[in-house]
C-alpha atoms as a PDB file:
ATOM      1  CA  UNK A   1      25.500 -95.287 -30.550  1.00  0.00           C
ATOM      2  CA  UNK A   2      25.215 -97.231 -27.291  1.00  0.00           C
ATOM      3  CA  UNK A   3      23.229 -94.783 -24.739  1.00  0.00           C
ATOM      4  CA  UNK A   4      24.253 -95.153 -20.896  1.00  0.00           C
ATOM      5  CA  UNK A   5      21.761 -94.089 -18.304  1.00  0.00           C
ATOM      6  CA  UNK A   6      23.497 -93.158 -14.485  1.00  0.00           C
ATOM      7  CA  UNK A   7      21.838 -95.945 -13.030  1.00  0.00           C
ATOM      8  CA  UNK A   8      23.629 -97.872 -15.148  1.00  0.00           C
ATOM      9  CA  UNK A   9      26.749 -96.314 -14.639  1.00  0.00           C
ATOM     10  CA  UNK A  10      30.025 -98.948 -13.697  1.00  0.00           C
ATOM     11  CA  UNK A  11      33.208 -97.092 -11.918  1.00  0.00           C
ATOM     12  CA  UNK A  12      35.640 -97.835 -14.672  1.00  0.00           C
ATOM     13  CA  UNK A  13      33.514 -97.865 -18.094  1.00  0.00           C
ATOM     14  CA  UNK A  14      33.705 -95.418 -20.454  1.00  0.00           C
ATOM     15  CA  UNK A  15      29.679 -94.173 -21.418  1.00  0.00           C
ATOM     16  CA  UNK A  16      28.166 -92.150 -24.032  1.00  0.00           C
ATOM     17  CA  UNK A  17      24.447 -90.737 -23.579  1.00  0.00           C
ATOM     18  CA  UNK A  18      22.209 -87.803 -22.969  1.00  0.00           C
ATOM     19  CA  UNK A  19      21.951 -86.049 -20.063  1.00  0.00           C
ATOM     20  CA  UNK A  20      20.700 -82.357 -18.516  1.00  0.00           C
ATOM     21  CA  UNK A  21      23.447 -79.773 -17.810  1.00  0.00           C
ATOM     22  CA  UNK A  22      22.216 -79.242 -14.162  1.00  0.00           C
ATOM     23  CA  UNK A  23      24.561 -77.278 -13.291  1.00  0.00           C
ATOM     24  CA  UNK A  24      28.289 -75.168 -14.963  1.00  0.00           C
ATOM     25  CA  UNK A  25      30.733 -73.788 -13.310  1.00  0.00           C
ATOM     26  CA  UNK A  26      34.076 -73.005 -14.712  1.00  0.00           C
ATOM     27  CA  UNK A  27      36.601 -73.142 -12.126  1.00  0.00           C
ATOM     28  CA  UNK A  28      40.467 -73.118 -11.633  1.00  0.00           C
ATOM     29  CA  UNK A  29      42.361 -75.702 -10.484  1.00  0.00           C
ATOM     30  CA  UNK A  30      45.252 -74.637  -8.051  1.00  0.00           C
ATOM     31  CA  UNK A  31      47.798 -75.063 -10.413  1.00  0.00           C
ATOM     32  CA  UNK A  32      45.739 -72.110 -12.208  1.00  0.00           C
ATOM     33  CA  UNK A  33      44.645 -74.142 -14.716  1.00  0.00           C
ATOM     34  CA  UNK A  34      40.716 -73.988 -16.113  1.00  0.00           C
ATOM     35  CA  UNK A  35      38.446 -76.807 -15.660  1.00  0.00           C
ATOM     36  CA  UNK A  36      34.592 -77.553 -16.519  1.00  0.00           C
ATOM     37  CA  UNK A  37      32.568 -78.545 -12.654  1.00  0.00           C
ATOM     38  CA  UNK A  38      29.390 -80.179 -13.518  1.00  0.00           C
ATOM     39  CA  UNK A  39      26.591 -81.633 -12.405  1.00  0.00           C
ATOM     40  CA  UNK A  40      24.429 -83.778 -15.161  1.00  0.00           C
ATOM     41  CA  UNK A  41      21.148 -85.801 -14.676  1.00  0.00           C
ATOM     42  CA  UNK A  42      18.667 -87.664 -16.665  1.00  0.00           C
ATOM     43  CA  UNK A  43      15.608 -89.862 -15.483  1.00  0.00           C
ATOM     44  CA  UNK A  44      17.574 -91.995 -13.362  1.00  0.00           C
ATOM     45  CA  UNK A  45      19.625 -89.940 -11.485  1.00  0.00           C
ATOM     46  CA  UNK A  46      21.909 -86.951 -10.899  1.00  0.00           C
ATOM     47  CA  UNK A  47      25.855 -87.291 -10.927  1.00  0.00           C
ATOM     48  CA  UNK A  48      28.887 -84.943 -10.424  1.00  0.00           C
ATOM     49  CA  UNK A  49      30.708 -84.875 -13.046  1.00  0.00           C
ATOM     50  CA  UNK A  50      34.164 -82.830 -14.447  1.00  0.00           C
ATOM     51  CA  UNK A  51      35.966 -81.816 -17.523  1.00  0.00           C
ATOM     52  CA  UNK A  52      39.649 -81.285 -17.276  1.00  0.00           C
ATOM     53  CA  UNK A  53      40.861 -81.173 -20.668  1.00  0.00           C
ATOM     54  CA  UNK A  54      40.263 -79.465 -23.651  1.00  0.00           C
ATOM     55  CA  UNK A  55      37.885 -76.717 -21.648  1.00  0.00           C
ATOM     56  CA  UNK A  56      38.269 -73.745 -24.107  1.00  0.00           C
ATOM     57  CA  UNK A  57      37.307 -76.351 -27.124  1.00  0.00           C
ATOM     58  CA  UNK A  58      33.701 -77.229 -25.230  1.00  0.00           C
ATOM     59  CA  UNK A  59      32.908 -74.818 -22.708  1.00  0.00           C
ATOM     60  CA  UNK A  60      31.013 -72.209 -25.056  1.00  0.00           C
ATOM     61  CA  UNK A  61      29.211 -75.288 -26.983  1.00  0.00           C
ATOM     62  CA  UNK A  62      26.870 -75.433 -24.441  1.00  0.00           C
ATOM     63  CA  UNK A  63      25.194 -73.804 -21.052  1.00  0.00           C
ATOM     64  CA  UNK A  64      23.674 -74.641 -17.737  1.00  0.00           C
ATOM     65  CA  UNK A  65      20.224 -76.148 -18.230  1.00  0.00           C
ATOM     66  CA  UNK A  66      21.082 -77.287 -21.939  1.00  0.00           C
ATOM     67  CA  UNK A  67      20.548 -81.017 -22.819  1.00  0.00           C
ATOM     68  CA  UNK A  68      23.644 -82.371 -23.903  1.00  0.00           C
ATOM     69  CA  UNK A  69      25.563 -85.174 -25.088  1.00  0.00           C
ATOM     70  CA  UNK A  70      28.035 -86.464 -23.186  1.00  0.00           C
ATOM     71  CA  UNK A  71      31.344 -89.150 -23.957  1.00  0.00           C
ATOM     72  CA  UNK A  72      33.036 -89.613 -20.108  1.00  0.00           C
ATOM     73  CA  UNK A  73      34.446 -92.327 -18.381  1.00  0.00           C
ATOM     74  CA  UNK A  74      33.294 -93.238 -14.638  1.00  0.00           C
ATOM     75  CA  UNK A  75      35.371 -92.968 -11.779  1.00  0.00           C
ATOM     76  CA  UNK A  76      34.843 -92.714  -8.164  1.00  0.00           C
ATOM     77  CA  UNK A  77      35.537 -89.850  -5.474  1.00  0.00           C
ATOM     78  CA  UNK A  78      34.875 -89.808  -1.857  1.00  0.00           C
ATOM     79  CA  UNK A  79      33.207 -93.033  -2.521  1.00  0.00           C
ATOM     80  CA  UNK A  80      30.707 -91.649  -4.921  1.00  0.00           C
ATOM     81  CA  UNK A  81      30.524 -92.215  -8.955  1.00  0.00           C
ATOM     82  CA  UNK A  82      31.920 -89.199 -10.806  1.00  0.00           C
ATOM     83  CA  UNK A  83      32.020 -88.394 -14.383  1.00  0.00           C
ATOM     84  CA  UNK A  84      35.229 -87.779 -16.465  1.00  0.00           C
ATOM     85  CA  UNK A  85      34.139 -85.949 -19.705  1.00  0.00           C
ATOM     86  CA  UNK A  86      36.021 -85.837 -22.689  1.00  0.00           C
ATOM     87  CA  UNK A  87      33.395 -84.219 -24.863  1.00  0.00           C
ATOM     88  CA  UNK A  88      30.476 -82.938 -24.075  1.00  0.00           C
ATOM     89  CA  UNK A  89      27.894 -80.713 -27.094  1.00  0.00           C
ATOM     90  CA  UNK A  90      24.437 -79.000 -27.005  1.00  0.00           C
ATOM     91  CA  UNK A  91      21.973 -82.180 -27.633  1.00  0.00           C
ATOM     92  CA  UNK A  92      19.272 -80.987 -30.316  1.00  0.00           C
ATOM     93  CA  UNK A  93      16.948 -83.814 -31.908  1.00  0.00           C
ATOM     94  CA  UNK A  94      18.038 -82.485 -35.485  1.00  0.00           C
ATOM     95  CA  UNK A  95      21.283 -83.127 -34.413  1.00  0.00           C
ATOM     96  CA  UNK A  96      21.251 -86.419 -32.133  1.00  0.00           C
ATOM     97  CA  UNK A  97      17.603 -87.241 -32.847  1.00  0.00           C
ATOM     98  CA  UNK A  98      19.052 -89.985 -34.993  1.00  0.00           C
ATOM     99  CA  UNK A  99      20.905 -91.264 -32.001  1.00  0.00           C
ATOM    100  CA  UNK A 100      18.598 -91.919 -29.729  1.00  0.00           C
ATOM    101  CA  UNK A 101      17.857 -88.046 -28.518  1.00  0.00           C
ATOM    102  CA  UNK A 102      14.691 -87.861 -27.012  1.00  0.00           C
ATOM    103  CA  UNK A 103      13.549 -85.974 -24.040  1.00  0.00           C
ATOM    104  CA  UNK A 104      11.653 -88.665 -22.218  1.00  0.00           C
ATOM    105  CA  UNK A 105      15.328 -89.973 -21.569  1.00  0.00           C
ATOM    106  CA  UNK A 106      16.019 -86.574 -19.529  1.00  0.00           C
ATOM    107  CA  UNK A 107      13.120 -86.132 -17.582  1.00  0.00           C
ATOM    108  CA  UNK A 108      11.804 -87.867 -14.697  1.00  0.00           C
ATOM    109  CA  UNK A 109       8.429 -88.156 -14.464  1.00  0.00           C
ATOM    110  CA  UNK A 110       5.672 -89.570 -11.513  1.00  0.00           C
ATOM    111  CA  UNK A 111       5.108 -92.832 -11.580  1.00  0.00           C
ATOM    112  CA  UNK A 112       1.618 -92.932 -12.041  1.00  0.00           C
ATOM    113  CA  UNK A 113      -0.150 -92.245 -15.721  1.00  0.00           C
ATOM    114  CA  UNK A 114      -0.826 -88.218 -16.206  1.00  0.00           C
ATOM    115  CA  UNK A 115      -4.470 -88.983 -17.430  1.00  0.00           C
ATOM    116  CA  UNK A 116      -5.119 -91.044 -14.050  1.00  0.00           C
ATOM    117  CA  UNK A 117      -3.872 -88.325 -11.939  1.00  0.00           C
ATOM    118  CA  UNK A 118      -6.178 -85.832 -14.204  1.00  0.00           C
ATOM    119  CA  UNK A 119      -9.201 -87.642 -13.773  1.00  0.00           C
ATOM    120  CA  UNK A 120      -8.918 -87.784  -9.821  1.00  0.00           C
ATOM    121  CA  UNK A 121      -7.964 -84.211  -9.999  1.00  0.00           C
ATOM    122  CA  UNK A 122     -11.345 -83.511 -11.584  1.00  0.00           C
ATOM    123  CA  UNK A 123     -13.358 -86.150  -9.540  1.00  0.00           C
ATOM    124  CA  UNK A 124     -11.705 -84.092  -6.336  1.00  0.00           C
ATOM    125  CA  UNK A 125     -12.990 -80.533  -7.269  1.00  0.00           C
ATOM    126  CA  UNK A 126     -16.290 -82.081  -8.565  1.00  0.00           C
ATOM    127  CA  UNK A 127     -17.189 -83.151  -5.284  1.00  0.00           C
ATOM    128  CA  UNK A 128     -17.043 -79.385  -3.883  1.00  0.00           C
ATOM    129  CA  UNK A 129     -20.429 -77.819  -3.517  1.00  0.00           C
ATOM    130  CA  UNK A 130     -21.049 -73.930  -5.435  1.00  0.00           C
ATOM    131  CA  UNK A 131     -20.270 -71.873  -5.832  1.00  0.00           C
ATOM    132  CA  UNK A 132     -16.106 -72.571  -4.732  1.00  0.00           C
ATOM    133  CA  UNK A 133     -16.818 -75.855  -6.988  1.00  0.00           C
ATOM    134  CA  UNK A 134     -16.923 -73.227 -10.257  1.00  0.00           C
ATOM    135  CA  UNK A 135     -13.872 -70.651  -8.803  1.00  0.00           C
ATOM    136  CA  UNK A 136     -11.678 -73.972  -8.362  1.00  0.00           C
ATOM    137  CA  UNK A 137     -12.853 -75.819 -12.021  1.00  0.00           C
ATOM    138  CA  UNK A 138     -12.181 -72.250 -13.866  1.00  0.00           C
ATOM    139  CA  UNK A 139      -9.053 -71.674 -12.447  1.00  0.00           C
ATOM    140  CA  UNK A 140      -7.536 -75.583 -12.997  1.00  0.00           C
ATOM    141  CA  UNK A 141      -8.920 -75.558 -16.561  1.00  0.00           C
ATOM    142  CA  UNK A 142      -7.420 -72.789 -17.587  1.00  0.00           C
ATOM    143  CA  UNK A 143      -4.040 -73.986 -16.848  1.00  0.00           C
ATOM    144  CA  UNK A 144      -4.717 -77.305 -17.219  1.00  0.00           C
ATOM    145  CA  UNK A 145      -1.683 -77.758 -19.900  1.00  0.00           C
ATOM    146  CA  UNK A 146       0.654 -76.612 -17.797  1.00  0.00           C
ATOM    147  CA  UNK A 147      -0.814 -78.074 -14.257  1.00  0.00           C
ATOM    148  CA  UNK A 148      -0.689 -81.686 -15.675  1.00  0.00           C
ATOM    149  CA  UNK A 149       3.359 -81.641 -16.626  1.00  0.00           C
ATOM    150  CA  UNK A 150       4.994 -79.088 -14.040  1.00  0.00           C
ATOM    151  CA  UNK A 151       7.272 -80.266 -11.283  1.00  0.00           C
ATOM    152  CA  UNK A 152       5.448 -78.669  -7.949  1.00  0.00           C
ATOM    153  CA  UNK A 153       8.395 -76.793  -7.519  1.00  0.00           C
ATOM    154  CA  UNK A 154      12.039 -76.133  -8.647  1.00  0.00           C
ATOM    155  CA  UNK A 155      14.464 -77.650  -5.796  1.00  0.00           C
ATOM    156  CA  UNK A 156      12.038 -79.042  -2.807  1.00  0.00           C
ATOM    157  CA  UNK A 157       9.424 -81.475  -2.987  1.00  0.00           C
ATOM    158  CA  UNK A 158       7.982 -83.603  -6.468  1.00  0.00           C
ATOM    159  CA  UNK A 159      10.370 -82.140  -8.763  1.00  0.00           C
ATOM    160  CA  UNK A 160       9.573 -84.496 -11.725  1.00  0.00           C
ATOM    161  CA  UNK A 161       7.253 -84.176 -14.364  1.00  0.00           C
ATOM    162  CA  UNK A 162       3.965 -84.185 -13.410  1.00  0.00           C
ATOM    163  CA  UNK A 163       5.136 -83.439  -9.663  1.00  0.00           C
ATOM    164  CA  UNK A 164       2.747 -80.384  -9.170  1.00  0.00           C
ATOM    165  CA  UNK A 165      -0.714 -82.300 -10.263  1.00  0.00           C
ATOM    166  CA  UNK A 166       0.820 -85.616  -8.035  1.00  0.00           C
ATOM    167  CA  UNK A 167       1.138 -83.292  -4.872  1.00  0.00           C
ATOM    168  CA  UNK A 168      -2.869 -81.868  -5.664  1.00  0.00           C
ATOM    169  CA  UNK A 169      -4.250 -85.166  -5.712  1.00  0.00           C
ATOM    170  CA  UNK A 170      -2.190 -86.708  -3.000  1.00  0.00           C
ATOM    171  CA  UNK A 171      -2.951 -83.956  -0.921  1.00  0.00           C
ATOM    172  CA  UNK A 172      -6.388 -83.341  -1.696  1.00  0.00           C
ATOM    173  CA  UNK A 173      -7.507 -87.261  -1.011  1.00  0.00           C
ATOM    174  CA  UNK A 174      -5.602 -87.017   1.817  1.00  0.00           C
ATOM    175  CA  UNK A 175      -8.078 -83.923   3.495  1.00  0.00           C
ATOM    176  CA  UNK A 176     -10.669 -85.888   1.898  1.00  0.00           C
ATOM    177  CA  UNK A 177     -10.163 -88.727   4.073  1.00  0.00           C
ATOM    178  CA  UNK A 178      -9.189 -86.388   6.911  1.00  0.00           C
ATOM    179  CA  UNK A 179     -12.223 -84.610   6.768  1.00  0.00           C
ATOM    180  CA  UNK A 180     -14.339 -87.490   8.052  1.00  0.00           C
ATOM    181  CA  UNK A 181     -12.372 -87.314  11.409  1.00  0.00           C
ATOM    182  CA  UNK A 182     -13.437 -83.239  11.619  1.00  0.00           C
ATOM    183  CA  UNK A 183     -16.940 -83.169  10.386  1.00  0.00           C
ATOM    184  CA  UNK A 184     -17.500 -79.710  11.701  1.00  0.00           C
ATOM    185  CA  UNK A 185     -15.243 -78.509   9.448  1.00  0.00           C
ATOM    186  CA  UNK A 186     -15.854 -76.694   6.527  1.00  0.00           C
ATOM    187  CA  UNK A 187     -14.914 -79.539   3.450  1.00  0.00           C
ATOM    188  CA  UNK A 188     -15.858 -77.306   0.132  1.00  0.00           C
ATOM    189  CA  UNK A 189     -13.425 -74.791   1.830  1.00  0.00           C
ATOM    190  CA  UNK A 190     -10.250 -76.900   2.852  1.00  0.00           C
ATOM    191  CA  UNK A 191     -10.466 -79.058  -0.874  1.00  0.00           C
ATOM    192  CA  UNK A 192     -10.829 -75.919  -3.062  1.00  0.00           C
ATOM    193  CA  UNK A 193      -8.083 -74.394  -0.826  1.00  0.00           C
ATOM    194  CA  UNK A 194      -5.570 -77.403  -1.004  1.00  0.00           C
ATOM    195  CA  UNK A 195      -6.385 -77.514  -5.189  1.00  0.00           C
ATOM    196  CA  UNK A 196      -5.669 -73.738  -5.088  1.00  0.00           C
ATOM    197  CA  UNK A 197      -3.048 -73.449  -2.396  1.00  0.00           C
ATOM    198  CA  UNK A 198       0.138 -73.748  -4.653  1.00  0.00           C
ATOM    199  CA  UNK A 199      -1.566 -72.238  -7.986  1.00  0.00           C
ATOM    200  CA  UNK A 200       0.519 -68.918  -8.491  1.00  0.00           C
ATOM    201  CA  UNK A 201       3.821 -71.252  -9.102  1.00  0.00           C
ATOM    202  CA  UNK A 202       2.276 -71.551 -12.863  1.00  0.00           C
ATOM    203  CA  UNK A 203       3.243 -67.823 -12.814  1.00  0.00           C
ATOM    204  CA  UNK A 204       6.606 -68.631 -10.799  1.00  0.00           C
ATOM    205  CA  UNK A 205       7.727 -71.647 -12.175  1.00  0.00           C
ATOM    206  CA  UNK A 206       9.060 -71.413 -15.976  1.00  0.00           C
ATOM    207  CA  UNK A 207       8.321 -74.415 -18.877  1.00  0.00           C
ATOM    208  CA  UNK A 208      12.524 -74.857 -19.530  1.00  0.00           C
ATOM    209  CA  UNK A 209      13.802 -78.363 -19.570  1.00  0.00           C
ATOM    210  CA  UNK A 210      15.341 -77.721 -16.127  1.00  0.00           C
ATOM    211  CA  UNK A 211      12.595 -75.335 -14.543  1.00  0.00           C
ATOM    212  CA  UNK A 212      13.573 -72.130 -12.586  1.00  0.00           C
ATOM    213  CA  UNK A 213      11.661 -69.360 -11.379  1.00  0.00           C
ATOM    214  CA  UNK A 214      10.689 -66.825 -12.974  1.00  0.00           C
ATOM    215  CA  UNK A 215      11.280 -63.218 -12.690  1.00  0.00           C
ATOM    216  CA  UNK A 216       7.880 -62.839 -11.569  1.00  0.00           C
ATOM    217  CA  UNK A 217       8.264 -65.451  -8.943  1.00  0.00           C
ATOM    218  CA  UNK A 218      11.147 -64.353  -7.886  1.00  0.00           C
ATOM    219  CA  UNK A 219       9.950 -60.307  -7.164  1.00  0.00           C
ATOM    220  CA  UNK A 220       6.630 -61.561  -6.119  1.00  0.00           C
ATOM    221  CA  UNK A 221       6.503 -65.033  -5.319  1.00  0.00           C
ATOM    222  CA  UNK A 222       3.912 -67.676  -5.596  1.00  0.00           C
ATOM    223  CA  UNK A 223       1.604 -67.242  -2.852  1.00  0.00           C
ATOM    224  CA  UNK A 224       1.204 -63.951  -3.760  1.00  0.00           C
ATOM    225  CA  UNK A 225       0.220 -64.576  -7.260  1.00  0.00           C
ATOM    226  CA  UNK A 226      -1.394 -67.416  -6.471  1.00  0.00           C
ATOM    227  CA  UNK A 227      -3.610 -65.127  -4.477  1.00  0.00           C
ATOM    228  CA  UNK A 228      -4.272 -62.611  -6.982  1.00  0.00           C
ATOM    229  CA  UNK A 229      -5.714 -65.256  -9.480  1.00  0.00           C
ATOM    230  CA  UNK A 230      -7.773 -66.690  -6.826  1.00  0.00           C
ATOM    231  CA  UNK A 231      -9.445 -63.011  -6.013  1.00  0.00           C
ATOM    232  CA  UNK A 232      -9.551 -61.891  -9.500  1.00  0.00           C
ATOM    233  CA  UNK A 233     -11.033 -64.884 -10.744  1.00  0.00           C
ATOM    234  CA  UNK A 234     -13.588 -64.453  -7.938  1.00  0.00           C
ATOM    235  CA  UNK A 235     -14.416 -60.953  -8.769  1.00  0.00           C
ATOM    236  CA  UNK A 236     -15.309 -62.346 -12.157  1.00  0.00           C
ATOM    237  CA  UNK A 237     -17.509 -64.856 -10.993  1.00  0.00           C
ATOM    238  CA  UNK A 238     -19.560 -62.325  -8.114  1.00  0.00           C
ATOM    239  CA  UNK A 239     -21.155 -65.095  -6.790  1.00  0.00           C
ATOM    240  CA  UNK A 240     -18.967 -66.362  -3.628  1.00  0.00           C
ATOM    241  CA  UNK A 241     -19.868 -64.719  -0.497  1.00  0.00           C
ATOM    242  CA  UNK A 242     -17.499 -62.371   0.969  1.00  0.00           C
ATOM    243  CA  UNK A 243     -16.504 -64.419   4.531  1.00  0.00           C
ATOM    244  CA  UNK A 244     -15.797 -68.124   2.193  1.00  0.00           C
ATOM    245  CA  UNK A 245     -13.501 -65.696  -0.245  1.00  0.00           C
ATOM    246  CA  UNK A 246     -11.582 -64.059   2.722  1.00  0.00           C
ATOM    247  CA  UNK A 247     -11.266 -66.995   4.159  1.00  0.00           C
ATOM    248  CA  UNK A 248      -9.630 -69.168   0.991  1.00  0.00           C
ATOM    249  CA  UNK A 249      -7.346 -65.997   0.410  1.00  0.00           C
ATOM    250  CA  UNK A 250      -6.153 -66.637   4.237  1.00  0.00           C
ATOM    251  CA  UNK A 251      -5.408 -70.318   3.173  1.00  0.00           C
ATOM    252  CA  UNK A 252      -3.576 -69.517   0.207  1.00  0.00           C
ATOM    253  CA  UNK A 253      -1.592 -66.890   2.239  1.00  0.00           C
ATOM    254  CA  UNK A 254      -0.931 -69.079   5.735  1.00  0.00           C
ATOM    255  CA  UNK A 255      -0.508 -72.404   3.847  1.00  0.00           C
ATOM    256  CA  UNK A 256       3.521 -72.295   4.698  1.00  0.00           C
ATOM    257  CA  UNK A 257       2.535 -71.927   7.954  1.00  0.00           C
ATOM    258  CA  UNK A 258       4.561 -69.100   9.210  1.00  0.00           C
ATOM    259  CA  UNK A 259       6.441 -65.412   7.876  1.00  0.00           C
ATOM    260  CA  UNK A 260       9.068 -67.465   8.633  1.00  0.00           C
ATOM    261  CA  UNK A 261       8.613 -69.844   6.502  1.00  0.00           C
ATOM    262  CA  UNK A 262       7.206 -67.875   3.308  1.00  0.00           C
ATOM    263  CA  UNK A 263       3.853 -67.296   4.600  1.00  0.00           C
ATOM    264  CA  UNK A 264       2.305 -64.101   4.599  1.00  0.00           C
ATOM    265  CA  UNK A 265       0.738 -64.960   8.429  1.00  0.00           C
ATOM    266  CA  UNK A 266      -0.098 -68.019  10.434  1.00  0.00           C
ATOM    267  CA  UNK A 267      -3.079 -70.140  10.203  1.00  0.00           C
ATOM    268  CA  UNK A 268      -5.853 -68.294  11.893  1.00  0.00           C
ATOM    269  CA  UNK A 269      -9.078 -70.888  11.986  1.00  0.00           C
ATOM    270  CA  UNK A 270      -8.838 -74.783  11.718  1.00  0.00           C
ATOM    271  CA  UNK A 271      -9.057 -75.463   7.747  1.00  0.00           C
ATOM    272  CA  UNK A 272      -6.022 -72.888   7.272  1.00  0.00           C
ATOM    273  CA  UNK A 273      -4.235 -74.989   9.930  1.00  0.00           C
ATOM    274  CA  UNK A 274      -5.282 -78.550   8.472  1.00  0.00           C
ATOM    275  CA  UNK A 275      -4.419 -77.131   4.610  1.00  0.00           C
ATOM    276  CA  UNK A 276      -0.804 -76.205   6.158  1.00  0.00           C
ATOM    277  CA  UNK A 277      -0.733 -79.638   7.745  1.00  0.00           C
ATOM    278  CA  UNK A 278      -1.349 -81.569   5.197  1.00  0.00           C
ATOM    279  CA  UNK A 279       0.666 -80.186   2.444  1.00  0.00           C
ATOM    280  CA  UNK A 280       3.684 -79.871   5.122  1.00  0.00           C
ATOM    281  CA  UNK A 281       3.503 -84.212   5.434  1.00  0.00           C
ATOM    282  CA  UNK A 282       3.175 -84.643   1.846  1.00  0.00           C
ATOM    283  CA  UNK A 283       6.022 -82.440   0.664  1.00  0.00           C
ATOM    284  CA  UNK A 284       8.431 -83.739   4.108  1.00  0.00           C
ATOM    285  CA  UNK A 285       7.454 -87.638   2.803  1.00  0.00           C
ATOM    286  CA  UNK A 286       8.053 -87.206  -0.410  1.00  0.00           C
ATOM    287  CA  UNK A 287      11.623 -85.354   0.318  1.00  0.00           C
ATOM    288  CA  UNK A 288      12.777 -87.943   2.580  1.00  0.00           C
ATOM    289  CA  UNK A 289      11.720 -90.566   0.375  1.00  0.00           C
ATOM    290  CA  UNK A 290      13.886 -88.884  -2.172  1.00  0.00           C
ATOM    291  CA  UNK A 291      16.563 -88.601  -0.015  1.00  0.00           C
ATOM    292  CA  UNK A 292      16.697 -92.299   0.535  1.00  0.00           C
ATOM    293  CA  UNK A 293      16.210 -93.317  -2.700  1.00  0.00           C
ATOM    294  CA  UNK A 294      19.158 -91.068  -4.087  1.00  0.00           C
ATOM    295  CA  UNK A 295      21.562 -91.727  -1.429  1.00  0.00           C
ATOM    296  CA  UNK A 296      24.753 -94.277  -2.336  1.00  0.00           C
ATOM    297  CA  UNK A 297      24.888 -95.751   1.183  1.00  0.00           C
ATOM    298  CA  UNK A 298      23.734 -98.754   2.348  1.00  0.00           C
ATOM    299  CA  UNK A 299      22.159 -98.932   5.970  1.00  0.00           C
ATOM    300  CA  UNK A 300      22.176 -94.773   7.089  1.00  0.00           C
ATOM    301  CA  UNK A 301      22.146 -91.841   4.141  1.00  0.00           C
ATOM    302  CA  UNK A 302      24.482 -88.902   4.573  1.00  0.00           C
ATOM    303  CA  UNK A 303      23.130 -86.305   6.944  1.00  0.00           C
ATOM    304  CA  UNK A 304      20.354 -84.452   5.278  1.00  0.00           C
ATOM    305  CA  UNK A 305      20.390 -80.691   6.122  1.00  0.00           C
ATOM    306  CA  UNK A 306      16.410 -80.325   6.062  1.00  0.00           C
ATOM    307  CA  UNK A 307      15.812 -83.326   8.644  1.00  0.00           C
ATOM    308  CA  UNK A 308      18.677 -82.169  10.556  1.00  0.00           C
ATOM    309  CA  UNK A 309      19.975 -86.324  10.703  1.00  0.00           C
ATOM    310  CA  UNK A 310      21.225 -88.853   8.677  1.00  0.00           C
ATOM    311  CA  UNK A 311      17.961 -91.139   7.858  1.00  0.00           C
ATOM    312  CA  UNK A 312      17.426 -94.917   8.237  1.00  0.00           C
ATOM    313  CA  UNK A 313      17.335 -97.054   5.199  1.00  0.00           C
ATOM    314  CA  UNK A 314      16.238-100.471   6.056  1.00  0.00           C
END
């Protein structure tokens, strides 16, 4: 079985391969008949893709956020690749595992090693004086299964493999460099608040092949719960004085930057503001980076809702 990969996709070949059901809907045609709109993905990339024949045959064999495996043939619309499948299953390695079914083909990950990234996590919240040093290393260990493999979040910034611990230690060198500029700030408070900023989406964020939030995050969402670990954690320890504590549960509640926004307030003192700041440039980079990267075109992308413009490419 020859595996295709949609960077390798040719308008005009027919492909077999493994892929993530993104997205099913079934929809209706306007001559009333049902077809199968989908949108698959796999390391490389994300296509559109759609099944017009046999629907009733395939559509229960699988559901939105299954792997599956795919036979199609690629076309083009509106001067983008599209997928014609012909048959299209729930991908389990029992099944396919003989095939070439494996995971790693489905998931994008960062491109840096996980144990690199790990190590400069830990060098990062080493360098934070007590007692915040001992809140932040209690708190990262105890998730530190999940922290080194979860996308940082579901459909904004880094969402790849690994995307949550890249945006900790991108953002937390960053302030450390920063820093330096603004030595009357307080450093032990804006690193263990940039390591801790994001940490309730563990609770919001779910471990499925395509992540989603969960109900949790979705009734309380994550700077919330974030919150609550930070302060309960704290209350555990009884050793951080009460004006650093208030002040990191400010962070983790302004870090969005406005009510607006998601926040629960603004930022109120200048490490809340340069917290905000800084994770605002990484996640913005990092999306517009994606956005050129993904986009078909060759000199200008398509206009991109969230920069409110089409983006340069050259």
């Amino acid at each position: 079985m020859k595996l295709t990969q949609i960077s390798d996709f040719k308008s005009g070949r027919s492909i077999q391969g493994f892929f993530i059901c993104e997205e099913k809907h079934l929809r209706y045609t306007r001559k009333g008949d049902l077809y199968l709109d989908l949108v698959l993905s796999d390391s490389t990339g994300v296509i559109q893709s759609k099944m017009w024949d046999l629907v009733n045959d395939f559509q229960d064999r699988f559901s939105g956020g299954d792997p599956v495996a795919v036979k199609a043939k690629v076309g083009e619309f509106n001067d983008s690749l599209q997928l014609t499948v012909t048959q299209i299953n729930l991908a389990s390695p029992e099944q396919y595992g003989k095939y070439g079914f494996s995971a790693d083909l489905l998931i994008k990950s960062v491109d840096e090693p996980l144990d690199e990234l790990w190590n400069r996590l830990i060098k990062l919240y080493k360098s934070i004086k007590k007692p915040l040093r001992e809140l932040v290393s209690i708190i990262i260990n105890e998730y530190a299964e999940k922290l080194r493999t979860m996308p940082a979040s579901v459909n904004h910034h880094h969402q790849v493999q690994g995307g949550f611990l890249k945006h900790l230690v991108t953002t937390g060198e960053m302030g450390s460099d920063l820093l330096r500029h603004y030595p009357s700030l307080n450093r032990d408070l804006v690193l263990a608040g940039i390591i801790l900023h994001d940490i309730g989406k563990v609770k919001s964020i779910n471990d499925d092949l395509v992540p989603s939030h969960t109900n949790t995050g979705k009734l309380i969402g994550h700077i919330v719960l974030g919150r609550d670990m930070v302060m309960e954690t704290a209350a555990k320890l009884g050793n951080i004085p009460q004006d650093t504590l208030i002040k990191l549960e400010h962070i983790i509640l302004s870090h969005q930057g406005s009510p607006e926004k998601g926040s629960v307030t603004y930022p109120k003192f200048p490490e809340a503001l340069m917290v905000h700041y800084i994770d605002q440039l990484d996640g913005r980079i990092t999306l517009m980076q994606d956005a050129i990267e993904k986009d078909p075109n060759s000199d200008w992308t398509g206009y991109q809702s969230v920069f409110k413009s089409d983006l340069y490419k050259k």
